[in-house]
C-alpha atoms as a PDB file:
ATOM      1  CA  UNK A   1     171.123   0.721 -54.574  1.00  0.00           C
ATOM      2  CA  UNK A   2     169.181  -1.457 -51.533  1.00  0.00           C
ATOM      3  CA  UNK A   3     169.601   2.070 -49.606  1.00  0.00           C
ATOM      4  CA  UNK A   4     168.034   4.055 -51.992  1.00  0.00           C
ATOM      5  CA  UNK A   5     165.205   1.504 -52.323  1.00  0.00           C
ATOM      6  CA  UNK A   6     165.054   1.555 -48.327  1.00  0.00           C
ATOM      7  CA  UNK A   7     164.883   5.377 -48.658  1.00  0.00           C
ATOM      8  CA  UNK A   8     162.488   5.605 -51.098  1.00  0.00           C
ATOM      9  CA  UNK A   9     160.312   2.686 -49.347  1.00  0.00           C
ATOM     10  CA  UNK A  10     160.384   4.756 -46.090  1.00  0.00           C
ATOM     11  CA  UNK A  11     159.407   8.012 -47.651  1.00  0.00           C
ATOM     12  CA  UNK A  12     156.628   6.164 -49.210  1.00  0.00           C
ATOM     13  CA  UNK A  13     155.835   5.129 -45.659  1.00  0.00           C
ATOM     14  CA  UNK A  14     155.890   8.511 -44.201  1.00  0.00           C
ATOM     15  CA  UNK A  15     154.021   9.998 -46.850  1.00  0.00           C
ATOM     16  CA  UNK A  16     151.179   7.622 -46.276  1.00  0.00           C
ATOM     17  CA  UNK A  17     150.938   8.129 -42.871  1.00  0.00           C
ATOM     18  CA  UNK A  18     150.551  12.102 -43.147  1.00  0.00           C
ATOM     19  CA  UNK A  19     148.517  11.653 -45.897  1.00  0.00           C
ATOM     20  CA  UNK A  20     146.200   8.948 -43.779  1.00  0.00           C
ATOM     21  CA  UNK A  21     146.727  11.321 -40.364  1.00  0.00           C
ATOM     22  CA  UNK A  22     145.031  14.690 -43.011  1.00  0.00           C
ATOM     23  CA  UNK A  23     142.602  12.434 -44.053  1.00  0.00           C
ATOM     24  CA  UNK A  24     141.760  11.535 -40.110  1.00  0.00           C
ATOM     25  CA  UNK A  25     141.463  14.868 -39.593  1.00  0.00           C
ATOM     26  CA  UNK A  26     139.250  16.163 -41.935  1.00  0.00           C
ATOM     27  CA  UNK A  27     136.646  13.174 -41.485  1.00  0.00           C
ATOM     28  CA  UNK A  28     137.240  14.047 -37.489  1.00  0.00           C
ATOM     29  CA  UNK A  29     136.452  17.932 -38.476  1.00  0.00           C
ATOM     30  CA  UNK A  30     133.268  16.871 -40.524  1.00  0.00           C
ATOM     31  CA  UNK A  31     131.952  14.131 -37.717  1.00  0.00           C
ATOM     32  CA  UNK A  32     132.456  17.518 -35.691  1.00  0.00           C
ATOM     33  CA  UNK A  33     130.791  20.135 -37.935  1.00  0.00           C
ATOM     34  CA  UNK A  34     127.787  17.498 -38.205  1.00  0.00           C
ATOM     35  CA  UNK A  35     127.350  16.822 -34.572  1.00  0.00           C
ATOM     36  CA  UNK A  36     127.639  20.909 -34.376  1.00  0.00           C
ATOM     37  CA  UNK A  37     124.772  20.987 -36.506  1.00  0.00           C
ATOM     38  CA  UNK A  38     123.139  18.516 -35.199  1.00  0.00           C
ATOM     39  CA  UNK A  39     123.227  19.969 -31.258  1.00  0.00           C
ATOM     40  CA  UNK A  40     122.181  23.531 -32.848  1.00  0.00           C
ATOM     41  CA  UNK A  41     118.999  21.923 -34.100  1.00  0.00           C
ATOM     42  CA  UNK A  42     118.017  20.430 -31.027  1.00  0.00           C
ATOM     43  CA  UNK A  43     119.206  23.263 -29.455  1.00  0.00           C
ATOM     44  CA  UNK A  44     116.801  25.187 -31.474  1.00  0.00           C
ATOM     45  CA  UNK A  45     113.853  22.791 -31.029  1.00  0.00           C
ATOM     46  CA  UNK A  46     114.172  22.735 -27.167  1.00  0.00           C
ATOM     47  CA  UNK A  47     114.247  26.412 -27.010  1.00  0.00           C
ATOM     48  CA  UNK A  48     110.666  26.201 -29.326  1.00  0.00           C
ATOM     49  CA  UNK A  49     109.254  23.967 -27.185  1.00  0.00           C
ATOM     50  CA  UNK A  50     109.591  26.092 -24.102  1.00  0.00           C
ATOM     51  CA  UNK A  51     107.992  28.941 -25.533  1.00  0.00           C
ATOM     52  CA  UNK A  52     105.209  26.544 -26.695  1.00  0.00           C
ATOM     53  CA  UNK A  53     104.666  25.390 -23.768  1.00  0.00           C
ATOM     54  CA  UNK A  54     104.194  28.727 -22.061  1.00  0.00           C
ATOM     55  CA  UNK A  55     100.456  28.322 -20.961  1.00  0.00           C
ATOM     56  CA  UNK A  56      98.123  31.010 -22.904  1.00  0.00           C
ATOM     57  CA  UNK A  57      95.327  32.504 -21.126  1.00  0.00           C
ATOM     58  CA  UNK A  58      92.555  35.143 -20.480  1.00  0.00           C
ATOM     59  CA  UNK A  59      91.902  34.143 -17.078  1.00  0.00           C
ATOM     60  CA  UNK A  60      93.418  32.476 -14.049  1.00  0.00           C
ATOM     61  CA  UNK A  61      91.799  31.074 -11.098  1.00  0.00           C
ATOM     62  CA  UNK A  62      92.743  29.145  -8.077  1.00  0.00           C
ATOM     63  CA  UNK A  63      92.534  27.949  -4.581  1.00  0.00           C
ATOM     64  CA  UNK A  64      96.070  28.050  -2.830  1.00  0.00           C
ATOM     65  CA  UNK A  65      96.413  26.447   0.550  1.00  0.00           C
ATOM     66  CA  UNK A  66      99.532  27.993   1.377  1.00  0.00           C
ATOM     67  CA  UNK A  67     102.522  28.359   4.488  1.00  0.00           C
ATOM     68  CA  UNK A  68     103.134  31.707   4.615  1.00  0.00           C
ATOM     69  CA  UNK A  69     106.477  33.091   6.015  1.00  0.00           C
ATOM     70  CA  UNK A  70     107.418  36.656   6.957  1.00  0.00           C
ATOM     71  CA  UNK A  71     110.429  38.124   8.856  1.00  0.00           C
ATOM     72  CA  UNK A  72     110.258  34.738  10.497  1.00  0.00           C
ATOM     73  CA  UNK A  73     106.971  34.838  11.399  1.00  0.00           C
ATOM     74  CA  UNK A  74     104.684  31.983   9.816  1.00  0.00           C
ATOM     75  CA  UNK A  75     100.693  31.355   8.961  1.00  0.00           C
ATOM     76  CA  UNK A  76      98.632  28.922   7.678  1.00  0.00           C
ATOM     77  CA  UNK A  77      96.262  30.896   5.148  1.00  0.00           C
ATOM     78  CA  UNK A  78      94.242  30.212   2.176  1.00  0.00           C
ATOM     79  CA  UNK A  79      95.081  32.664  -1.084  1.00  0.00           C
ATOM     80  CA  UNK A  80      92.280  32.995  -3.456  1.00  0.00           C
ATOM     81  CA  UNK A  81      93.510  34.129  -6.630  1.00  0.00           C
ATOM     82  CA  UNK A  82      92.319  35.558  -9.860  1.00  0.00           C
ATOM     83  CA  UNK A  83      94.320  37.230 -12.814  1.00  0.00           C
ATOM     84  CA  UNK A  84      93.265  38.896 -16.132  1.00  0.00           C
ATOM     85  CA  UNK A  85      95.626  38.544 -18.020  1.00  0.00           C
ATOM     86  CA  UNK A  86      97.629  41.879 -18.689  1.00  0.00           C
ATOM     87  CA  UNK A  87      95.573  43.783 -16.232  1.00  0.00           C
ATOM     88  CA  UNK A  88      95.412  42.462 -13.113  1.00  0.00           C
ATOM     89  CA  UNK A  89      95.614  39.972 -10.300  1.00  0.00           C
ATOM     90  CA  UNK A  90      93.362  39.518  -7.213  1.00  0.00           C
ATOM     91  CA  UNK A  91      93.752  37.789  -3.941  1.00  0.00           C
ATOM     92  CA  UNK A  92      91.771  36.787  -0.851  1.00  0.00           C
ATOM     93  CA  UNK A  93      93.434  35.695   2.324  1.00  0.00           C
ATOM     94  CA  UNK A  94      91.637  33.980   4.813  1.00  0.00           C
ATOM     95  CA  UNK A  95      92.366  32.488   7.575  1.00  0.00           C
ATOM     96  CA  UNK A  96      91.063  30.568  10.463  1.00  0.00           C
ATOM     97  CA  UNK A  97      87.227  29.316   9.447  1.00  0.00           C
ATOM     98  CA  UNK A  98      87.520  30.998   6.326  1.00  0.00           C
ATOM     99  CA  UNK A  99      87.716  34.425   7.808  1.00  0.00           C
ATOM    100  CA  UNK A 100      88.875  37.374   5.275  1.00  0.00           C
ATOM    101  CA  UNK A 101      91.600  38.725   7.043  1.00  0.00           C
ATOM    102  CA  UNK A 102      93.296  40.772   3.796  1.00  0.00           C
ATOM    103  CA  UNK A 103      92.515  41.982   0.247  1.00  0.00           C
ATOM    104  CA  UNK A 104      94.636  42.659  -2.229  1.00  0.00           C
ATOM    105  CA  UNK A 105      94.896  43.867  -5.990  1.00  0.00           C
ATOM    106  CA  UNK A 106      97.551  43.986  -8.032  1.00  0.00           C
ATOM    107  CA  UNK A 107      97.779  46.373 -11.630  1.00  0.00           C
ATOM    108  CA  UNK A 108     100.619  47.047 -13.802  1.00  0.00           C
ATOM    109  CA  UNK A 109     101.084  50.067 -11.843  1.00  0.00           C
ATOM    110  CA  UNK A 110      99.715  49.662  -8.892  1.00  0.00           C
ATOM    111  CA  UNK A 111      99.416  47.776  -5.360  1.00  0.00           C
ATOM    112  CA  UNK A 112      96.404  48.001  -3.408  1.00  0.00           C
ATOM    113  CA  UNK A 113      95.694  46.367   0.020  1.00  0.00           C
ATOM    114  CA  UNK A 114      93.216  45.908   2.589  1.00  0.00           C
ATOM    115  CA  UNK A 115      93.684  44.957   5.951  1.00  0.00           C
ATOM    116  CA  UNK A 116      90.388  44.077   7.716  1.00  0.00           C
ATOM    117  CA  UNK A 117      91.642  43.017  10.529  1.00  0.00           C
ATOM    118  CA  UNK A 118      93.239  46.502  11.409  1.00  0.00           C
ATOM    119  CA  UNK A 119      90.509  48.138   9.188  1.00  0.00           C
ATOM    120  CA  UNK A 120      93.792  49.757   7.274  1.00  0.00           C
ATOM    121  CA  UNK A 121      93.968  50.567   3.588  1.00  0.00           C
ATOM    122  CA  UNK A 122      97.395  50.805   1.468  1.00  0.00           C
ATOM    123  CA  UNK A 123      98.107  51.768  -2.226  1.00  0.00           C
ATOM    124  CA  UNK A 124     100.843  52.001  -3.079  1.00  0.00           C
ATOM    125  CA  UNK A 125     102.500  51.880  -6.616  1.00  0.00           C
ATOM    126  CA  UNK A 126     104.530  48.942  -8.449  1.00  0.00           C
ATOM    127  CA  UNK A 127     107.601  49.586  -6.972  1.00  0.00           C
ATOM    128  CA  UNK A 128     106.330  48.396  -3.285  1.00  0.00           C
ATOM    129  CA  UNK A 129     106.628  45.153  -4.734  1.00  0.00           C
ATOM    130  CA  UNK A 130     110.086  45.632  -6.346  1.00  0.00           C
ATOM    131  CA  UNK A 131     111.354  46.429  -2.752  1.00  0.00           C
ATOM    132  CA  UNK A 132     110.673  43.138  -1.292  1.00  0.00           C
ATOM    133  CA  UNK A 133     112.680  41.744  -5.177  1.00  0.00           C
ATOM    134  CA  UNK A 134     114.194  44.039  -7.761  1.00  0.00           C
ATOM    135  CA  UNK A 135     113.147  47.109  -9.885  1.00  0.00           C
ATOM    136  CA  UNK A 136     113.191  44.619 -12.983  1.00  0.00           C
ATOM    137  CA  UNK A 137     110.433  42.648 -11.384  1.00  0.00           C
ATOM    138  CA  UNK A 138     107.535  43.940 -13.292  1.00  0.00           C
ATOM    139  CA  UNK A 139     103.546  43.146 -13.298  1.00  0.00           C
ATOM    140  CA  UNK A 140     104.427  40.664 -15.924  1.00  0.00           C
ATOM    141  CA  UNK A 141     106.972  38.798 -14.159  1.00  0.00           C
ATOM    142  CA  UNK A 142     104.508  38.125 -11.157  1.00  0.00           C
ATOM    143  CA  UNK A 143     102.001  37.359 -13.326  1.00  0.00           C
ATOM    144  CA  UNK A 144     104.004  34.763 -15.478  1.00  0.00           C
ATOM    145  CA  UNK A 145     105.529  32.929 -11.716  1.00  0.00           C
ATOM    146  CA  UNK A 146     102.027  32.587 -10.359  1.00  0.00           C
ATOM    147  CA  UNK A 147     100.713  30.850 -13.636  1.00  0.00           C
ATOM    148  CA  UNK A 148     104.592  28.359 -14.195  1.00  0.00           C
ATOM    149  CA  UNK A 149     105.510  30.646 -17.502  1.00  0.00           C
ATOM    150  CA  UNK A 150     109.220  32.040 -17.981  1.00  0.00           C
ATOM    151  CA  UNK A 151     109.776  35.175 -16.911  1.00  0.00           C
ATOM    152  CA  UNK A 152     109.799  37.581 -20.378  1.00  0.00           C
ATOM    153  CA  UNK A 153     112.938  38.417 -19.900  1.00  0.00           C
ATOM    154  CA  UNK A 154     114.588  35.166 -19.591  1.00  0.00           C
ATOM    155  CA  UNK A 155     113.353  34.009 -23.226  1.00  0.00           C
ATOM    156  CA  UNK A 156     115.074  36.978 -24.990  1.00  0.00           C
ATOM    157  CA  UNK A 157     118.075  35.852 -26.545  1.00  0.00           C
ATOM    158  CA  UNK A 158     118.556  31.955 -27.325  1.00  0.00           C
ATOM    159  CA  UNK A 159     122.004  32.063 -26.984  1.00  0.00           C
ATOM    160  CA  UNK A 160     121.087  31.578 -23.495  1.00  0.00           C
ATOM    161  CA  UNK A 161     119.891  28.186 -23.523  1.00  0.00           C
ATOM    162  CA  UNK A 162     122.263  25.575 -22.943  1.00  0.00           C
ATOM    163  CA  UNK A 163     122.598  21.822 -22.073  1.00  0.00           C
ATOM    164  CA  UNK A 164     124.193  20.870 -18.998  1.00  0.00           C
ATOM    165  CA  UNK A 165     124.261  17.399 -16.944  1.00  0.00           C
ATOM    166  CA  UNK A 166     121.199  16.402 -19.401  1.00  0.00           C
ATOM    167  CA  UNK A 167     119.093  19.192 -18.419  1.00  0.00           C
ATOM    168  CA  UNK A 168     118.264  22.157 -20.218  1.00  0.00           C
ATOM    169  CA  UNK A 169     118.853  25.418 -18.504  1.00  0.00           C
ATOM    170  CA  UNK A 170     118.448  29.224 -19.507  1.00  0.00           C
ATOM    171  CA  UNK A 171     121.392  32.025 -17.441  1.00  0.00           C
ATOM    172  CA  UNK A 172     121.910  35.161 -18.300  1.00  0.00           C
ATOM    173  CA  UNK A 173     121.698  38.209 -16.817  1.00  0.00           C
ATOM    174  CA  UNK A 174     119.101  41.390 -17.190  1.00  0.00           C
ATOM    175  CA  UNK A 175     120.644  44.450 -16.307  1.00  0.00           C
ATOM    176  CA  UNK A 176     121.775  44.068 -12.963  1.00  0.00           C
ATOM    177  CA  UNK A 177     119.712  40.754 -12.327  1.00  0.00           C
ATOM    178  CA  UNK A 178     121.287  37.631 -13.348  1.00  0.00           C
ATOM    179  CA  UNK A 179     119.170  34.728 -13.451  1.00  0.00           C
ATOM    180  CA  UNK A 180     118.842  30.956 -14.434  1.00  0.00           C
ATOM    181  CA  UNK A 181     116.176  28.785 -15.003  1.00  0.00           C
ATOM    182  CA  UNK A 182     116.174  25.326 -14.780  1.00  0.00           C
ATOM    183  CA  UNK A 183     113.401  22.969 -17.192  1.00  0.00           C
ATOM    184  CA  UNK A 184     111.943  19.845 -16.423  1.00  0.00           C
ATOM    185  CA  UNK A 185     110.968  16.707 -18.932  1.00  0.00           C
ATOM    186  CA  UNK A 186     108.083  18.722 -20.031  1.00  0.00           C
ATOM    187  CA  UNK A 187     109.962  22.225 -20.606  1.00  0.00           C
ATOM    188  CA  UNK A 188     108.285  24.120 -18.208  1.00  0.00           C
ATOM    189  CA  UNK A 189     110.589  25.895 -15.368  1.00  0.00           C
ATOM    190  CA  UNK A 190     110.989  24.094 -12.600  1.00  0.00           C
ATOM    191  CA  UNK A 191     113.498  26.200 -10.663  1.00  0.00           C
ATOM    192  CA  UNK A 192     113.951  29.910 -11.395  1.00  0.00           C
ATOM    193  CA  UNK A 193     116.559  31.581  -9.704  1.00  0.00           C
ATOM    194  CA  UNK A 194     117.230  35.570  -9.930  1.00  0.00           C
ATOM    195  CA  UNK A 195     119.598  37.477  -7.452  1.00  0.00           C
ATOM    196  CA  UNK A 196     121.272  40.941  -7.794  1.00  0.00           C
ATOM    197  CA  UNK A 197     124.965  41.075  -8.886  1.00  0.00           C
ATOM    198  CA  UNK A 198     125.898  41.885  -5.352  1.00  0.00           C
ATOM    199  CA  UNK A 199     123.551  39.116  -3.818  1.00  0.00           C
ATOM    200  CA  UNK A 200     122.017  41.285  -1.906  1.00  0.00           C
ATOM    201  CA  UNK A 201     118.239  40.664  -3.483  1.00  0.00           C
ATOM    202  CA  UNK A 202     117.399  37.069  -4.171  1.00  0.00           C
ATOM    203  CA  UNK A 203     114.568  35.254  -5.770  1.00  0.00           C
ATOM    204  CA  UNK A 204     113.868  31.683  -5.953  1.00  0.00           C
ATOM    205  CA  UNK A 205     110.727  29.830  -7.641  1.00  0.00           C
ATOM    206  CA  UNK A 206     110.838  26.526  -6.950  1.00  0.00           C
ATOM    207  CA  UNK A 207     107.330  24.725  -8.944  1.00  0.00           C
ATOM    208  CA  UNK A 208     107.397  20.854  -7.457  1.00  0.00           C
ATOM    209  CA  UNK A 209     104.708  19.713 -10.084  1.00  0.00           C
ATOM    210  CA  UNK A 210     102.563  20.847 -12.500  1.00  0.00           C
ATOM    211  CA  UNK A 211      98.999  19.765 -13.352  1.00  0.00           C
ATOM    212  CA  UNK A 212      96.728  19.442 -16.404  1.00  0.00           C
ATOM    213  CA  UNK A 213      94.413  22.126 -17.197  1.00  0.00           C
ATOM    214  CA  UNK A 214      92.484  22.154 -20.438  1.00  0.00           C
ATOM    215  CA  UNK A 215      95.920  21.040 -22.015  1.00  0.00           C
ATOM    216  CA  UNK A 216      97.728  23.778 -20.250  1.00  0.00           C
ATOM    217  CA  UNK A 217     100.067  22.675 -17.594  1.00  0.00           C
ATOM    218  CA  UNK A 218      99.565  25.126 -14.564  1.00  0.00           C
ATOM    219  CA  UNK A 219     101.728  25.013 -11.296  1.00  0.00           C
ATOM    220  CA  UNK A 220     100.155  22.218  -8.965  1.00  0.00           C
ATOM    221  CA  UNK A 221     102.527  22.928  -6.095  1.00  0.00           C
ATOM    222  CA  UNK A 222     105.043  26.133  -6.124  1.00  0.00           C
ATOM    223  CA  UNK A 223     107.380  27.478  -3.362  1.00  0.00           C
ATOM    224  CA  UNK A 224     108.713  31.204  -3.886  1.00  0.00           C
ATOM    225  CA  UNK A 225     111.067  33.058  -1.070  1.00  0.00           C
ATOM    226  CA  UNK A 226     112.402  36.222  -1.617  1.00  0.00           C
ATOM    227  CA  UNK A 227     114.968  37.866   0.306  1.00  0.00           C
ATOM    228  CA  UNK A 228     116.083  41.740   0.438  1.00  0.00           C
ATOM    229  CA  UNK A 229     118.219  42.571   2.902  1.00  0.00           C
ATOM    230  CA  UNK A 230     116.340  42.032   6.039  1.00  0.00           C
ATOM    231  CA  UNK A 231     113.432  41.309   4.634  1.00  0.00           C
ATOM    232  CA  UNK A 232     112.577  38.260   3.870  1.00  0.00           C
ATOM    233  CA  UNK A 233     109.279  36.237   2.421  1.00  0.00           C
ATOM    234  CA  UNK A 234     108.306  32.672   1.861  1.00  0.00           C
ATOM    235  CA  UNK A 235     105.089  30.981   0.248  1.00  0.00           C
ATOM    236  CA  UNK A 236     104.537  27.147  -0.337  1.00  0.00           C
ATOM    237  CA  UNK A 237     101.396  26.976  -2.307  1.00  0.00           C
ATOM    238  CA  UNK A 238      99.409  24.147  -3.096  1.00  0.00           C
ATOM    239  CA  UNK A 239      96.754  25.026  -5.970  1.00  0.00           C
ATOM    240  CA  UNK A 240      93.600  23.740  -5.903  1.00  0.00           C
ATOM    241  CA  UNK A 241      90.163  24.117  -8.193  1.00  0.00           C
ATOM    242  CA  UNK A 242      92.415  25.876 -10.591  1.00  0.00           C
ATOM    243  CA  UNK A 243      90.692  26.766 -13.808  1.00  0.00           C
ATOM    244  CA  UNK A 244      91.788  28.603 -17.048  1.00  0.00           C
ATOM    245  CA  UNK A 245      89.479  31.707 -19.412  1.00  0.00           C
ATOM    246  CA  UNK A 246      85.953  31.716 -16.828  1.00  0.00           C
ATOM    247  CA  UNK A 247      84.651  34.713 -16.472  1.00  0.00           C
ATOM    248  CA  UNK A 248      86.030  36.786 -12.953  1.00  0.00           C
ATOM    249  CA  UNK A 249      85.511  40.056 -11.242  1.00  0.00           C
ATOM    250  CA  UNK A 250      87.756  41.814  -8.925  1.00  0.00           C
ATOM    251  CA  UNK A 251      85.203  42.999  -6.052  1.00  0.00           C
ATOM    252  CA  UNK A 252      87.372  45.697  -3.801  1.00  0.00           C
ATOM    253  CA  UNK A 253      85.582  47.969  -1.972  1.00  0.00           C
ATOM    254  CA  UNK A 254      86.853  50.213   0.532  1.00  0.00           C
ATOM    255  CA  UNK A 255      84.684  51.163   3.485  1.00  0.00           C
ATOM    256  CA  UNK A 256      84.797  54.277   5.035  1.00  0.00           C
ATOM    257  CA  UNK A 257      86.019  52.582   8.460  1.00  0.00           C
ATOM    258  CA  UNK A 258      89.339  52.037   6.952  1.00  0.00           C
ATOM    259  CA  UNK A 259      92.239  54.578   7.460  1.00  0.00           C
ATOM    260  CA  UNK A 260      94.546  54.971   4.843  1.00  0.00           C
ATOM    261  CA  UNK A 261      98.220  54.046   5.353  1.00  0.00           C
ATOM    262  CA  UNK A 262     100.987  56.157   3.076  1.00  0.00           C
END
């Protein structure tokens, strides 16, 4: 008789305990599904706020003081910048005493430069630029690094975005162009990082700080280098006078005492 009561009183035990270890589990699995929820909404949120914060324009200006590198070579010159949004970006370079030593403009399609200190004239299309970075680097990627946006591309999918070390970070990878960018406290990139597949294109944005402009926060200090294959370019830029939707004109001009160089 006492072993039957000792049997009964131990499968009474056991059948508490799997019934208390189920119950464990499902409040584990809820806690779990919440917190899921939870991290997908904030997930959700974070990615909203970066497109937000993507600054909207008609027209950029600015004064960049900037340390220009090329094939190891390196000048102190001053870029002068305006962009219409969509449709085009122009740039002065001077140099020493504020001479104009180069012209450029820069379309959707199109390149077009002038060197007045060799009197030489190039146009060229779009894809002069994609040799120096990659054929998915397109008018609109340029213009959105020069003003701190996200690339297009990188903002396509949210599945992307993801959390890690505390920081919120978009990889993927565009056709044969992977990428990542990395967001700061106010969910603008602060690092952008794109290289080919086989490494053999890379190129890095790198915006130190950011400044307030009509609301808008616009790049205060930005370093870019690209490399492709043995060609390599690097600008740290420090904007100054920078000013958002005033009215701008892209004066180019070609004189006839340029030649023109295919």
């Amino acid at each position: 008789m006492k072993k039957n009561i000792s049997n009964k009183y131990y499968l009474f035990i056991i059948c508490m305990f799997l019934f208390a270890c189920k119950a464990k589990k499902k409040a584990v699995e809820t806690v779990g599904a919440i917190n899921d929820t939870e991290m997908s909404t904030k997930k959700s949120a974070n990615f909203n706020k970066i497109k937000t914060q993507q600054a909207n324009f008609e027209t950029f200006t600015t004064k960049a003081a900037t340390a220009l590198s090329i094939k190891g070579k390196s000048y102190d010159v001053t870029l002068n910048m305006r962009i219409k949004k969509g449709k085009g970006i122009w740039v002065s370079v001077t140099y020493f005493a504020g001479l104009e030593v180069a012209r450029a403009l820069i379309t959707p399609d199109s390149v077009k430069v002038m060197d007045k200190i060799n009197n030489q004239y190039i146009k060229k299309s779009f894809s002069f630029i994609q040799s120096y970075t990659n054929e998915q680097i397109d008018y609109q990627t340029l213009e959105a690094i020069l003003v701190g946006n996200c690339i297009p591309f990188t903002l396509a999918d949210k599945k992307n975005f993801i959390t890690e070390n505390g920081q919120d970070i978009i990889k993927g990878k565009n056709q044969q162009l992977n990428y990542k960018v990395s967001f700061n406290t106010d969910f603008k990139p602060s690092v952008t990082e794109l290289f080919t597949v086989d490494n053999a294109k890379k190129l890095n944005i790198n915006i130190i700080s950011f400044e307030n402009v009509l609301n808008v926060l616009l790049p205060k200090n930005i370093n870019i280098s690209s490399v492709s294959g043995a060609q390599a370019v690097k600008l740290n830029m420090e904007y100054t006078k920078t000013q958002l939707n005033e009215p701008v004109d892209f004066p180019f001009n070609v004189s006839k005492r340029f030649s023109v160089i295919d």
